[in-house]
N, C-alpha and C. Protein backbone atom coordinates (compact mmCIF):
# COMPACT_ATOMS: atom_id res chain seq x y z
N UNK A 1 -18.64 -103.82 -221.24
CA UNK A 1 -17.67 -102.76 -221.46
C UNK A 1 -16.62 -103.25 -222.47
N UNK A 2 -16.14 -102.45 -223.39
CA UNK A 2 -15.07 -102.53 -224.23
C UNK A 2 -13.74 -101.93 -224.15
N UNK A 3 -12.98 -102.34 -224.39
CA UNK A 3 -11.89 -102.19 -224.64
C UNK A 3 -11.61 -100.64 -225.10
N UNK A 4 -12.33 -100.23 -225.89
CA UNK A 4 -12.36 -98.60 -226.41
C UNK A 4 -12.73 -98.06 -225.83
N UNK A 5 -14.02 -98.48 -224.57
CA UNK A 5 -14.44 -97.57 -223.62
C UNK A 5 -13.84 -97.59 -222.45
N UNK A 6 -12.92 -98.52 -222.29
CA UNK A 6 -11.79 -98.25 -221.20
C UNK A 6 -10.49 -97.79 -221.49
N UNK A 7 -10.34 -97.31 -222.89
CA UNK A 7 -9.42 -96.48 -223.02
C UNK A 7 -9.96 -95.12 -223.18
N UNK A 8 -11.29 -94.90 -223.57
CA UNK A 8 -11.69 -93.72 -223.35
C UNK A 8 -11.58 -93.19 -222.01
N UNK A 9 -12.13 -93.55 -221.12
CA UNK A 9 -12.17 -93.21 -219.40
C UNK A 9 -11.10 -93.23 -219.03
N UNK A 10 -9.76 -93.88 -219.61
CA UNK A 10 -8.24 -93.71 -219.08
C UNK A 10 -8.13 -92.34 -219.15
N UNK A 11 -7.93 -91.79 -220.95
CA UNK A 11 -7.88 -91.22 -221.25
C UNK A 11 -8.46 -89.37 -220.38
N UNK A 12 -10.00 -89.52 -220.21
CA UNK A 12 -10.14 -88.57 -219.52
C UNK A 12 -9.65 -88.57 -217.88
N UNK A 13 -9.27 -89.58 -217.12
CA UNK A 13 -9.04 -89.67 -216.32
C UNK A 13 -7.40 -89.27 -215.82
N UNK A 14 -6.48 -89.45 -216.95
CA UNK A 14 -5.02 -89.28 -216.52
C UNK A 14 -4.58 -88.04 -217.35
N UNK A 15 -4.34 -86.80 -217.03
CA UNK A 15 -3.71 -85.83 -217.50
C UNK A 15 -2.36 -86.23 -218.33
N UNK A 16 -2.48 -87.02 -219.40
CA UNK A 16 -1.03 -86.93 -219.57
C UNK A 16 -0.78 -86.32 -221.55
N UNK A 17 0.23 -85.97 -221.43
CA UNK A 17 0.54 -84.45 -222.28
C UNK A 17 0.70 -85.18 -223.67
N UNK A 18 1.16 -87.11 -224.01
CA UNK A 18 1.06 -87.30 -225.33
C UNK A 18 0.07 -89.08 -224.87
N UNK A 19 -0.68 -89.46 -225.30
CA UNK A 19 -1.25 -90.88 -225.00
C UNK A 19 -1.48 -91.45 -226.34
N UNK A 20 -0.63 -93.03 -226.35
CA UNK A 20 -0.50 -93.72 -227.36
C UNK A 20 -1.56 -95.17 -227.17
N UNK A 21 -2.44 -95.49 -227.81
CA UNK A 21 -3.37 -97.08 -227.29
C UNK A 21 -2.56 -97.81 -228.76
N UNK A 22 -2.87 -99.13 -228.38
CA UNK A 22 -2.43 -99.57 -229.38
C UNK A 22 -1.38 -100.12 -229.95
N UNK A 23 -0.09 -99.58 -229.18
CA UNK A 23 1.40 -99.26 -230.06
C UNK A 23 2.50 -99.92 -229.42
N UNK A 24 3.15 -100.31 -230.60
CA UNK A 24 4.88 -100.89 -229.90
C UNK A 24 5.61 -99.13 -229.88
N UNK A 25 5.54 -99.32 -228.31
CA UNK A 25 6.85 -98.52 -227.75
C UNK A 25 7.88 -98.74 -227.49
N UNK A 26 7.60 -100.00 -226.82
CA UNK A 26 9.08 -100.58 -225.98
C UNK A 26 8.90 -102.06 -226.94
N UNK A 27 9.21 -102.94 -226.41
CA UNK A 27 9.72 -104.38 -227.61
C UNK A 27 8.01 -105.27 -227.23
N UNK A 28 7.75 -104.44 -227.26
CA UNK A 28 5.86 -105.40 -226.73
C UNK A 28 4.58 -104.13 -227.26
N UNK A 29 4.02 -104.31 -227.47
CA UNK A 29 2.40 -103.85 -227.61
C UNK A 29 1.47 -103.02 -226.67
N UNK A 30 1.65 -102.10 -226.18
CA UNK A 30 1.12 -101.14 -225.13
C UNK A 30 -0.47 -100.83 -225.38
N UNK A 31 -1.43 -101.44 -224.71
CA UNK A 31 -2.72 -101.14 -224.92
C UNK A 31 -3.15 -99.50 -224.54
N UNK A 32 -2.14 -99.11 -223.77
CA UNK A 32 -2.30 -97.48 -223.26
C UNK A 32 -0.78 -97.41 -223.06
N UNK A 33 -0.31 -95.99 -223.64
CA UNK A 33 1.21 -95.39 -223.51
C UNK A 33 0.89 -93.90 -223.16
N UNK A 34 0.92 -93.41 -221.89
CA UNK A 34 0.76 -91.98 -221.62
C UNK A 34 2.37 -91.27 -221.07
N UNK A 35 2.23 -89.86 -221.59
CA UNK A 35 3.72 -89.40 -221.20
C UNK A 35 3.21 -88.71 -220.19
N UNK A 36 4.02 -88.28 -219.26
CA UNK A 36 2.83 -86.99 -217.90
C UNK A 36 3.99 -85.57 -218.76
N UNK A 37 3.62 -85.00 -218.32
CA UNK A 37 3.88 -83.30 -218.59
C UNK A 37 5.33 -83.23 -218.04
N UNK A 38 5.93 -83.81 -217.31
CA UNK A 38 7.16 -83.66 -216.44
C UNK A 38 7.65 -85.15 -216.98
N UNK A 39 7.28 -86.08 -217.84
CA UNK A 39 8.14 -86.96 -218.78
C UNK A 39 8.54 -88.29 -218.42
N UNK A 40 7.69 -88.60 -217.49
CA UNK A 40 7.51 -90.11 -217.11
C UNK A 40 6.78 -90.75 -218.08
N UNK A 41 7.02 -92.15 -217.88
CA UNK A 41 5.55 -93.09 -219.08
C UNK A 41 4.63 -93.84 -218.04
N UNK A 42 3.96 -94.15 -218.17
CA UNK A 42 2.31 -94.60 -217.85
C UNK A 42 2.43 -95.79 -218.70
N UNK A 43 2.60 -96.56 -218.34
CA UNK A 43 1.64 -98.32 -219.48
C UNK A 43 0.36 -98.17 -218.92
N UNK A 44 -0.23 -98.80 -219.17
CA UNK A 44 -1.59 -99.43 -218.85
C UNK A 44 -1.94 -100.70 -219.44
N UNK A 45 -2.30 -101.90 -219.07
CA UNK A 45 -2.97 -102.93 -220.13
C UNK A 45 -4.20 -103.02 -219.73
N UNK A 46 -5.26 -103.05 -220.83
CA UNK A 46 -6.38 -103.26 -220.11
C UNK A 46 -6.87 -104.73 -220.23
N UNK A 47 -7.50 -105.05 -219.26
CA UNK A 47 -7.95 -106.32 -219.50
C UNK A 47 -9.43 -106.84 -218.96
N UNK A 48 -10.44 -107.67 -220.16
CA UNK A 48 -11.82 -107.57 -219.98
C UNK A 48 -12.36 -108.67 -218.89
N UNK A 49 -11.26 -109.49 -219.28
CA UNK A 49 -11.50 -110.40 -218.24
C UNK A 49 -10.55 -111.67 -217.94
N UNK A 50 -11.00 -112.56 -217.27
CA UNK A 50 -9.77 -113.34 -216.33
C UNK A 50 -9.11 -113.99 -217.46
N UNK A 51 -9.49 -114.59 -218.07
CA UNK A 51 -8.84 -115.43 -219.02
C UNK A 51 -7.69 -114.43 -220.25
N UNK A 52 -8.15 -112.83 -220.53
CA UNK A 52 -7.62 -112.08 -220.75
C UNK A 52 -6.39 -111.79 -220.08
N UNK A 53 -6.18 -111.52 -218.33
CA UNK A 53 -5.20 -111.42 -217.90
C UNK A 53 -4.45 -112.19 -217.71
N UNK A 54 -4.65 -113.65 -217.53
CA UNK A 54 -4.05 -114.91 -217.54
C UNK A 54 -3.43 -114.63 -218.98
N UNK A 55 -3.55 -114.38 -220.06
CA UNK A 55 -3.14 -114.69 -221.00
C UNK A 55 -1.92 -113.55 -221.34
N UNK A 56 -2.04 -112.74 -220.74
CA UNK A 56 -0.98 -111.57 -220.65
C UNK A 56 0.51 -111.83 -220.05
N UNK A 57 0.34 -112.97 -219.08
CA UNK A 57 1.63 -113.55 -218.28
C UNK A 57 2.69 -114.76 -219.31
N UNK A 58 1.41 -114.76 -220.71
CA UNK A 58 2.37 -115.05 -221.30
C UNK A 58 3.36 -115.22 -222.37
N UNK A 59 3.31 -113.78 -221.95
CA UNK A 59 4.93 -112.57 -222.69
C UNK A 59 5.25 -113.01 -221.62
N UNK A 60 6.68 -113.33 -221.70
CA UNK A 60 7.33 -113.73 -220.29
C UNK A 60 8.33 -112.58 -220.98
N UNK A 61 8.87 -112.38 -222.20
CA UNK A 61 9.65 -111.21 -221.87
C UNK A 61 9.80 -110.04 -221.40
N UNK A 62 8.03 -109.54 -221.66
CA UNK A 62 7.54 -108.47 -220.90
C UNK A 62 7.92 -108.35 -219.55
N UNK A 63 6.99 -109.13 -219.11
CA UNK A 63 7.34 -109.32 -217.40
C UNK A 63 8.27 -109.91 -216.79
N UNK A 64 9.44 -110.34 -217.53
CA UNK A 64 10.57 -110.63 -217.12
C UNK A 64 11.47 -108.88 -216.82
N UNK A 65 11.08 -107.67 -217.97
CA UNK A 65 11.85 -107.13 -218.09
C UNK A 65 11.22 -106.21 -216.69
N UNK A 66 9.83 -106.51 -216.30
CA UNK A 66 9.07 -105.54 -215.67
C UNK A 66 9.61 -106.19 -214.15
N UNK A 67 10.02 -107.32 -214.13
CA UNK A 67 10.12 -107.95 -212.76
C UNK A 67 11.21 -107.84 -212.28
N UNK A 68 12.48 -107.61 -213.21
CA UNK A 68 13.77 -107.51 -212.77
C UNK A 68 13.66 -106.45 -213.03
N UNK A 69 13.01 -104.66 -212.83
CA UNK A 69 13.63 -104.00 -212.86
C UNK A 69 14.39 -102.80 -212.18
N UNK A 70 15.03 -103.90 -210.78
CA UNK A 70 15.76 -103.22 -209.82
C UNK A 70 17.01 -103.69 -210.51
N UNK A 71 17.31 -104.60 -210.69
CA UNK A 71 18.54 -104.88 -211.33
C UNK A 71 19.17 -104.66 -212.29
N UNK A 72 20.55 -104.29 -212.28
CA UNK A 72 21.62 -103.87 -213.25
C UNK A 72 21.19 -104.73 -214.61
N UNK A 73 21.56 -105.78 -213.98
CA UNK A 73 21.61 -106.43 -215.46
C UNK A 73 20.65 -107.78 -215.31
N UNK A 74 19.91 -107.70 -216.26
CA UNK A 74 18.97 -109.47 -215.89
C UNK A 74 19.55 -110.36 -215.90
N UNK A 75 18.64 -111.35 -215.28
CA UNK A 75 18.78 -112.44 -214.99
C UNK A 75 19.55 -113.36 -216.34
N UNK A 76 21.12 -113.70 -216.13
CA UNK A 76 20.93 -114.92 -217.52
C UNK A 76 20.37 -116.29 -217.36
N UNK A 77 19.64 -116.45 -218.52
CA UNK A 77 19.06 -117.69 -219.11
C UNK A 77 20.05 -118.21 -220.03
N UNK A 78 20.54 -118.95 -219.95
CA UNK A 78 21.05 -119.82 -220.91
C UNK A 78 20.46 -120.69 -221.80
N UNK A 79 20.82 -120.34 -222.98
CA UNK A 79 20.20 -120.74 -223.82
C UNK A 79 21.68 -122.03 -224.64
N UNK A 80 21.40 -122.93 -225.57
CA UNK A 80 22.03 -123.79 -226.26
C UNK A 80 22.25 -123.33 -227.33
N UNK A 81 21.56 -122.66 -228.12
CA UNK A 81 21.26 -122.56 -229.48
C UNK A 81 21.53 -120.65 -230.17
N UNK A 82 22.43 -120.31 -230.74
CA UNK A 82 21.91 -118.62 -231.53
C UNK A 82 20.67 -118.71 -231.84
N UNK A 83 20.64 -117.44 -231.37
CA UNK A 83 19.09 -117.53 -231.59
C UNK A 83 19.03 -115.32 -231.89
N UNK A 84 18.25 -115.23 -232.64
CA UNK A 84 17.57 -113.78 -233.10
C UNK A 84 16.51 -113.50 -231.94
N UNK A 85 17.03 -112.54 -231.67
CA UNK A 85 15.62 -111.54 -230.95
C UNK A 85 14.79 -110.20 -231.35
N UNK A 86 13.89 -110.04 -230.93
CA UNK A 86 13.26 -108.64 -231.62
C UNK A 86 14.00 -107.64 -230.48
N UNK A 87 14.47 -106.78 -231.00
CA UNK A 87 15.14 -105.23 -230.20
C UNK A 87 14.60 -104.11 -230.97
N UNK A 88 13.07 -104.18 -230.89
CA UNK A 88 13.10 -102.72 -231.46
C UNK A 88 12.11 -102.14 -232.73
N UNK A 89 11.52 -101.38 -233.00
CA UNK A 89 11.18 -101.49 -234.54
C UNK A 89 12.22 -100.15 -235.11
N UNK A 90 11.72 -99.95 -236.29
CA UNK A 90 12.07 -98.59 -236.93
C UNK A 90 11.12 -98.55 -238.52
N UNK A 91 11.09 -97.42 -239.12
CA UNK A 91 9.92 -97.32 -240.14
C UNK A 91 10.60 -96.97 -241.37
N UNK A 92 10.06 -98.21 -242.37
CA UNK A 92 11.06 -98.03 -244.16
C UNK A 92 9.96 -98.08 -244.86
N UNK A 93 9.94 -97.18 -245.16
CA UNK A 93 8.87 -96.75 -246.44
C UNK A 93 7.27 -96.78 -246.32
N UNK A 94 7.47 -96.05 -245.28
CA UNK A 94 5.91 -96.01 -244.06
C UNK A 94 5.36 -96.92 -243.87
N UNK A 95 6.06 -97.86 -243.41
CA UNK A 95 5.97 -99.20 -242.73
C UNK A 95 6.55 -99.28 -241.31
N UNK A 96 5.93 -99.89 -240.16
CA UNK A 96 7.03 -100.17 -238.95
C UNK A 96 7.03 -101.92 -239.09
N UNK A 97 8.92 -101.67 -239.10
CA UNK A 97 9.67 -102.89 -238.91
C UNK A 97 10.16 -103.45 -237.44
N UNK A 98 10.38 -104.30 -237.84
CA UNK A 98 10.97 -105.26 -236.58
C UNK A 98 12.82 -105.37 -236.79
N UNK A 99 13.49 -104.74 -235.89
CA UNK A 99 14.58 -104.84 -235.77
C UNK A 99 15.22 -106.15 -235.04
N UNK A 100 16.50 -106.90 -235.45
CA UNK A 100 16.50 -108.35 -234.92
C UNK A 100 18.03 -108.07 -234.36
N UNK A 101 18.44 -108.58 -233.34
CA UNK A 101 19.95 -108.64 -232.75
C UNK A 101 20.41 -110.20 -232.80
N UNK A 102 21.43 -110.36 -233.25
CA UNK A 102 22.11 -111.80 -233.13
C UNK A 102 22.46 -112.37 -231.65
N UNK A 103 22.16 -113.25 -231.07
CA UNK A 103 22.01 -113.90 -229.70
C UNK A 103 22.97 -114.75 -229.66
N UNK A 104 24.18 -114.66 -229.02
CA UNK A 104 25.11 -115.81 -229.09
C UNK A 104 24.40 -117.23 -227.84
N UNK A 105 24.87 -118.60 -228.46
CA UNK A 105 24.50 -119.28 -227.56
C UNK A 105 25.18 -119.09 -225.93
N UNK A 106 24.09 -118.86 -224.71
CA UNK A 106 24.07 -118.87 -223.56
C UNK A 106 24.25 -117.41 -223.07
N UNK A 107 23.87 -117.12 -224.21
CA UNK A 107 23.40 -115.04 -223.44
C UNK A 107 21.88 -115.30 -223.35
N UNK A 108 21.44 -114.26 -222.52
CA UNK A 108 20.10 -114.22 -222.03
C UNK A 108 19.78 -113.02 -223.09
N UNK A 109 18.35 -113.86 -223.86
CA UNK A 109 18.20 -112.38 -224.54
C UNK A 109 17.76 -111.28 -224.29
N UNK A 110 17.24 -111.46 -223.51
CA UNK A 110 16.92 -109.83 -223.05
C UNK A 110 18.11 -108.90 -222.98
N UNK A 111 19.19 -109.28 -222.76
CA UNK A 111 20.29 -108.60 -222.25
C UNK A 111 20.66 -107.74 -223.88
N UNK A 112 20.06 -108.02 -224.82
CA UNK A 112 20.48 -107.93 -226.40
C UNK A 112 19.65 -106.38 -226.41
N UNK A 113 18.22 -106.39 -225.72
CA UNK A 113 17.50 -105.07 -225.89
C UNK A 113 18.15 -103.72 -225.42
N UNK A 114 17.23 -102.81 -225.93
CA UNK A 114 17.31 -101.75 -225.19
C UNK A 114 16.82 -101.77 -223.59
N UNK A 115 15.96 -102.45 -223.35
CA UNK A 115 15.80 -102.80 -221.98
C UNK A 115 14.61 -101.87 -221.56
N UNK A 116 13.89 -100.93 -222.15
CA UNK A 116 13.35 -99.47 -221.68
C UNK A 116 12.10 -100.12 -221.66
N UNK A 117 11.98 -99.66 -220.20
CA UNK A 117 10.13 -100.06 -219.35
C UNK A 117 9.81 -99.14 -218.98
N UNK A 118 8.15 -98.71 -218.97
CA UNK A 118 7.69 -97.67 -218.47
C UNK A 118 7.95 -97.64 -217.04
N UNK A 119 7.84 -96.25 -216.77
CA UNK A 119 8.34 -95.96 -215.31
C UNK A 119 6.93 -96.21 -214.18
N UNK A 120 6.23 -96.41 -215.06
CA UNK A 120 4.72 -96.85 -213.99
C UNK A 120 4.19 -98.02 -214.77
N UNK A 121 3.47 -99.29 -214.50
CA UNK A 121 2.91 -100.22 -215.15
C UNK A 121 1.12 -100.59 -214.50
N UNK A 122 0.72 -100.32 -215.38
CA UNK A 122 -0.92 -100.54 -214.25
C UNK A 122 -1.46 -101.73 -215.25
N UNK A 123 -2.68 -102.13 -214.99
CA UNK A 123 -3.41 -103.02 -215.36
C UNK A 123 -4.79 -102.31 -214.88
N UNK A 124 -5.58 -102.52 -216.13
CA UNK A 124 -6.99 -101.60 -216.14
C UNK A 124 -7.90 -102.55 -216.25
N UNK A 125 -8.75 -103.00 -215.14
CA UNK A 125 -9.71 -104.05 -215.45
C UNK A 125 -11.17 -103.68 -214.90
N UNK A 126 -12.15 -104.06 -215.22
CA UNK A 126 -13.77 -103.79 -214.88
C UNK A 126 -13.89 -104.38 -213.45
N UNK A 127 -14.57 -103.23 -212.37
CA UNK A 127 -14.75 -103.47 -211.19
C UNK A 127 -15.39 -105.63 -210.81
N UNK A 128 -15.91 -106.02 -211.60
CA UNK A 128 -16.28 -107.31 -211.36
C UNK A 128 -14.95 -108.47 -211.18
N UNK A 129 -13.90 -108.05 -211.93
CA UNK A 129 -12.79 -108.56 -211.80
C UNK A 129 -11.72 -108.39 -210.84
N UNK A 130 -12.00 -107.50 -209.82
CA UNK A 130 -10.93 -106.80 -208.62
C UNK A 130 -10.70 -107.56 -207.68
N UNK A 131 -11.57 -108.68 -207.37
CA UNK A 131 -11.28 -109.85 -206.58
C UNK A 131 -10.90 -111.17 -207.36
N UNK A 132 -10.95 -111.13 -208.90
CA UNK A 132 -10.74 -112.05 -209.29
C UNK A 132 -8.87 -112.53 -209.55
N UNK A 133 -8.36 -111.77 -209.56
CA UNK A 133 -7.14 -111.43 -210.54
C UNK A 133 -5.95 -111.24 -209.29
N UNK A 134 -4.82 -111.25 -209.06
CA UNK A 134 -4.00 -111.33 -208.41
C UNK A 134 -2.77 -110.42 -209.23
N UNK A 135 -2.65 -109.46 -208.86
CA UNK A 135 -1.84 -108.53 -209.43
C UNK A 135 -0.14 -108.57 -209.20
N UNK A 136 0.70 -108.69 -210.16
CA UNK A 136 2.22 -108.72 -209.74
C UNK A 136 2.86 -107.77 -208.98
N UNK A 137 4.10 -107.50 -207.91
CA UNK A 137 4.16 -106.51 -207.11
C UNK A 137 5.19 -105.68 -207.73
N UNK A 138 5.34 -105.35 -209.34
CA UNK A 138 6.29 -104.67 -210.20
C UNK A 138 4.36 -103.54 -210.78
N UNK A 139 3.80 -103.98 -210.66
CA UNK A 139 2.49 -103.35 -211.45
C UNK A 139 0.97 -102.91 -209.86
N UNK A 140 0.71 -101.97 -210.94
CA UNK A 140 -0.37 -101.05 -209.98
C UNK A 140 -2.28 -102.00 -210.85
N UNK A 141 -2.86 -101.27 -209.91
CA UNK A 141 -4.36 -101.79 -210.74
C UNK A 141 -5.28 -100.62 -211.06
N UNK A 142 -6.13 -100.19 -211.69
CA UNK A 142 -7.16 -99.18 -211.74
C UNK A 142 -8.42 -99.99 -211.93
N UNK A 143 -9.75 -99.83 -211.28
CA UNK A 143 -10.72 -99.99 -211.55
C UNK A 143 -11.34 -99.33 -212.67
N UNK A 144 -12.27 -99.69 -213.44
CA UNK A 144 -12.97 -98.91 -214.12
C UNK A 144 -14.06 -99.75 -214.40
N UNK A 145 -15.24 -98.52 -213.66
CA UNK A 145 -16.50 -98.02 -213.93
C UNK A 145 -17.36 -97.03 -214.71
N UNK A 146 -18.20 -97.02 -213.59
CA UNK A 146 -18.48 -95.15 -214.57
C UNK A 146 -17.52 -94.12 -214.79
N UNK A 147 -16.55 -94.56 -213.75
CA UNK A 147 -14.96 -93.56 -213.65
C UNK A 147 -14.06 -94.62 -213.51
N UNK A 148 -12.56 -94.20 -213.71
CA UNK A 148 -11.67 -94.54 -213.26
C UNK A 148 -11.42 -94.36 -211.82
N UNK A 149 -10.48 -95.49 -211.00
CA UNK A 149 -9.51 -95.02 -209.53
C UNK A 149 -8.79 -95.99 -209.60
N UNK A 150 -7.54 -95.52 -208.41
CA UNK A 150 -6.49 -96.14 -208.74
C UNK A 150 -6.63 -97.22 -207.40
N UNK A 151 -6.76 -98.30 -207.54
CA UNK A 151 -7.18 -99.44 -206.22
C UNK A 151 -5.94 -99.69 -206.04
N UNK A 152 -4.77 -99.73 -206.60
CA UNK A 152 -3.26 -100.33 -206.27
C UNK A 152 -2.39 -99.44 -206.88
N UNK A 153 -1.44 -98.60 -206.34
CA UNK A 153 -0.86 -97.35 -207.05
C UNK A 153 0.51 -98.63 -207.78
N UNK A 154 0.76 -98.48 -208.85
CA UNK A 154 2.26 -98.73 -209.35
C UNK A 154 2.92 -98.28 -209.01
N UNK A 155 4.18 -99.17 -208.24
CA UNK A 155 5.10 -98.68 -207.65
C UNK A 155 6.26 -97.81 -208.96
N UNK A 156 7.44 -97.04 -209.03
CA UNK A 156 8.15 -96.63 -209.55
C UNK A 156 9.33 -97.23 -209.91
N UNK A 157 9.14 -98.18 -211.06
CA UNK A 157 10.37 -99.05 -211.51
C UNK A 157 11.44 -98.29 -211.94
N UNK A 158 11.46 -97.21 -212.03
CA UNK A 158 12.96 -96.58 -212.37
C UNK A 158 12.41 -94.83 -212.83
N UNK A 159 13.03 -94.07 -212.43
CA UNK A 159 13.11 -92.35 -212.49
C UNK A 159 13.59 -91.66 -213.72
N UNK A 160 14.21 -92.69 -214.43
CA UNK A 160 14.57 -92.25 -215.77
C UNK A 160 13.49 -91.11 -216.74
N UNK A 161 13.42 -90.43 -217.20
CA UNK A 161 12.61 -89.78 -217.97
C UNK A 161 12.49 -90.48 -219.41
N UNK A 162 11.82 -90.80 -219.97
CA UNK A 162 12.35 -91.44 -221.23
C UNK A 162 12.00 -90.47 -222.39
N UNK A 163 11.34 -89.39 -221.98
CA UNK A 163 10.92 -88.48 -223.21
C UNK A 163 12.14 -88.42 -224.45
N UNK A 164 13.25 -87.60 -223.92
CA UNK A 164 14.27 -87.67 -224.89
C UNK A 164 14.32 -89.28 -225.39
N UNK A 165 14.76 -90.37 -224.66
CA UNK A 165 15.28 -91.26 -225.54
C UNK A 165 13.87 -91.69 -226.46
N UNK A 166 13.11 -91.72 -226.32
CA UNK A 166 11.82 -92.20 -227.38
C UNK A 166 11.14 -91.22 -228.22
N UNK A 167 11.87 -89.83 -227.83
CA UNK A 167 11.08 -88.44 -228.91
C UNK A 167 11.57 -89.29 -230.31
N UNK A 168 12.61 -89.33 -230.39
CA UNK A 168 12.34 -89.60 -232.26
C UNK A 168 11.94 -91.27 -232.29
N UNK A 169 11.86 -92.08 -231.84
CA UNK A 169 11.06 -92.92 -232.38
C UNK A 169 9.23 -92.76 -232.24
N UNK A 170 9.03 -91.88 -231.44
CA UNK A 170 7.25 -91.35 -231.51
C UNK A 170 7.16 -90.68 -232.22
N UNK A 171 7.98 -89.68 -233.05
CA UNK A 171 8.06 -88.69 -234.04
C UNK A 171 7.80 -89.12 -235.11
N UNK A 172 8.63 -90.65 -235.30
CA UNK A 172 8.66 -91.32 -236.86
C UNK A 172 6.98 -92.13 -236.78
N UNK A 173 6.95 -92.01 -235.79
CA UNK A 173 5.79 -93.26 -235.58
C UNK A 173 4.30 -91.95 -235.93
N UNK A 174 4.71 -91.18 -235.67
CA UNK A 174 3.79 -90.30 -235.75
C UNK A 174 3.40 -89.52 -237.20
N UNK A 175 4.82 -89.40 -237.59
CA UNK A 175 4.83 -88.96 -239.18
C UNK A 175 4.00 -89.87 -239.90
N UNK A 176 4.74 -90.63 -239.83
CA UNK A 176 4.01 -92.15 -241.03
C UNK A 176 3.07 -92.19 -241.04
N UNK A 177 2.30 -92.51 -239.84
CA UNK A 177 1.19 -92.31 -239.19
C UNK A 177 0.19 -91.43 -240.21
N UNK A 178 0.31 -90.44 -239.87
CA UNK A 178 -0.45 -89.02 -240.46
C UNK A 178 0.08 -89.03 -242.56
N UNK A 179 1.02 -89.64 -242.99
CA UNK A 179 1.53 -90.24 -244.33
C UNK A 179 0.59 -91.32 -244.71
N UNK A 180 0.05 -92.07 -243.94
CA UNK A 180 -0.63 -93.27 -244.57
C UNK A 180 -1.65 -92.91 -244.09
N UNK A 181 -2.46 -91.89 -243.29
CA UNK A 181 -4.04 -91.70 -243.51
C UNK A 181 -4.07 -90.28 -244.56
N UNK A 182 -3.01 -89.83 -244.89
CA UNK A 182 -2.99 -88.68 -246.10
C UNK A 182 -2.38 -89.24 -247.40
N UNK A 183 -2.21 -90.34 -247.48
CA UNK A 183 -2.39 -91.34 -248.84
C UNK A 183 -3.56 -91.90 -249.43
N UNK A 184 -4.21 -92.32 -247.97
CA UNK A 184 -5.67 -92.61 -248.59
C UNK A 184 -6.47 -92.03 -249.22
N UNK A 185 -6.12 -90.78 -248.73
CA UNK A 185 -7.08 -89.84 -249.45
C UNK A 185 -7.16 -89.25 -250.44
């Protein structure tokens, strides 16, 4: 099974009203981004196999932001050194950029982002792997077979709607988008 064919079967499987594979939404790489009709987000990562998901734990910013997110404000790390972080992209001249925030020494950077996590987080892996893998208790699991199901529901990291705050950055992402396959041509 591939990677395209488990985003295909997501796809028919979750009713949701805009679905992004592929894409920086939030400050990381979303292998599946679904909105539902009433304006929650859906992540999904899919993953083919163990050494795949092992290798996912390490974005620690990801799942730092996914693990603290009952809390006000994260965890600080202290750091020694200024240091630049990525907060963000935005698109110059139908390009998407990487936006950078200045990090004073002994702020935690995360604290520099926008902070915005999907309100559901799953992990999509092939039924042979469901005993293999040990799932975090911030994230849900789906099997996939001939169908999708949901073996571990994602719990609800936060109620926020994010439609408004991310309509115009999916808008720009979307323009360009449809600009650089109507250039090619």
């Amino acid at each position: 099974m591939t990677e395209k064919e488990v985003l295909n079967k997501l796809r028919k499987n979750f009713d949701h009203k805009y679905v992004l594979t592929n894409s920086f939404v939030f400050s990381w790489e979303s292998d599946y981004f679904g909105f539902t009709k009433s304006g929650y987000v859906y992540e999904i990562e899919v993953k083919l196999s163990v050494s795949d998901f092992n290798a996912d734990f390490k974005k620690e910013q990801k799942h730092l932001c996914l693990k603290h997110h009952k809390q006000d404000k994260l965890p600080r790390i202290v750091s020694e050194v200024h240091d630049y972080v990525a907060c963000g992209t935005y698109i110059r001249n139908g390009r998407e950029r990487t936006k950078y925030k200045y990090v004073p020494a002994g702020y935690c950077k995360l604290s520099y982002r926008d902070n915005l996590i999907p309100n559901r987080f799953f992990y999509a892996v092939p039924r042979e792997l469901k005993n293999k893998i040990k799932v975090p208790e911030y994230a849900g699991l789906i099997i996939v077979d001939r169908h999708c199901y949901i073996e571990k529901n994602a719990p609800i990291l936060h109620k926020k709607k994010l439609y408004d705050v991310l309509a115009k950055k999916l808008l720009d992402k979307f323009y360009w988008l449809s600009e650089r396959y109507r250039m090619r041509e």
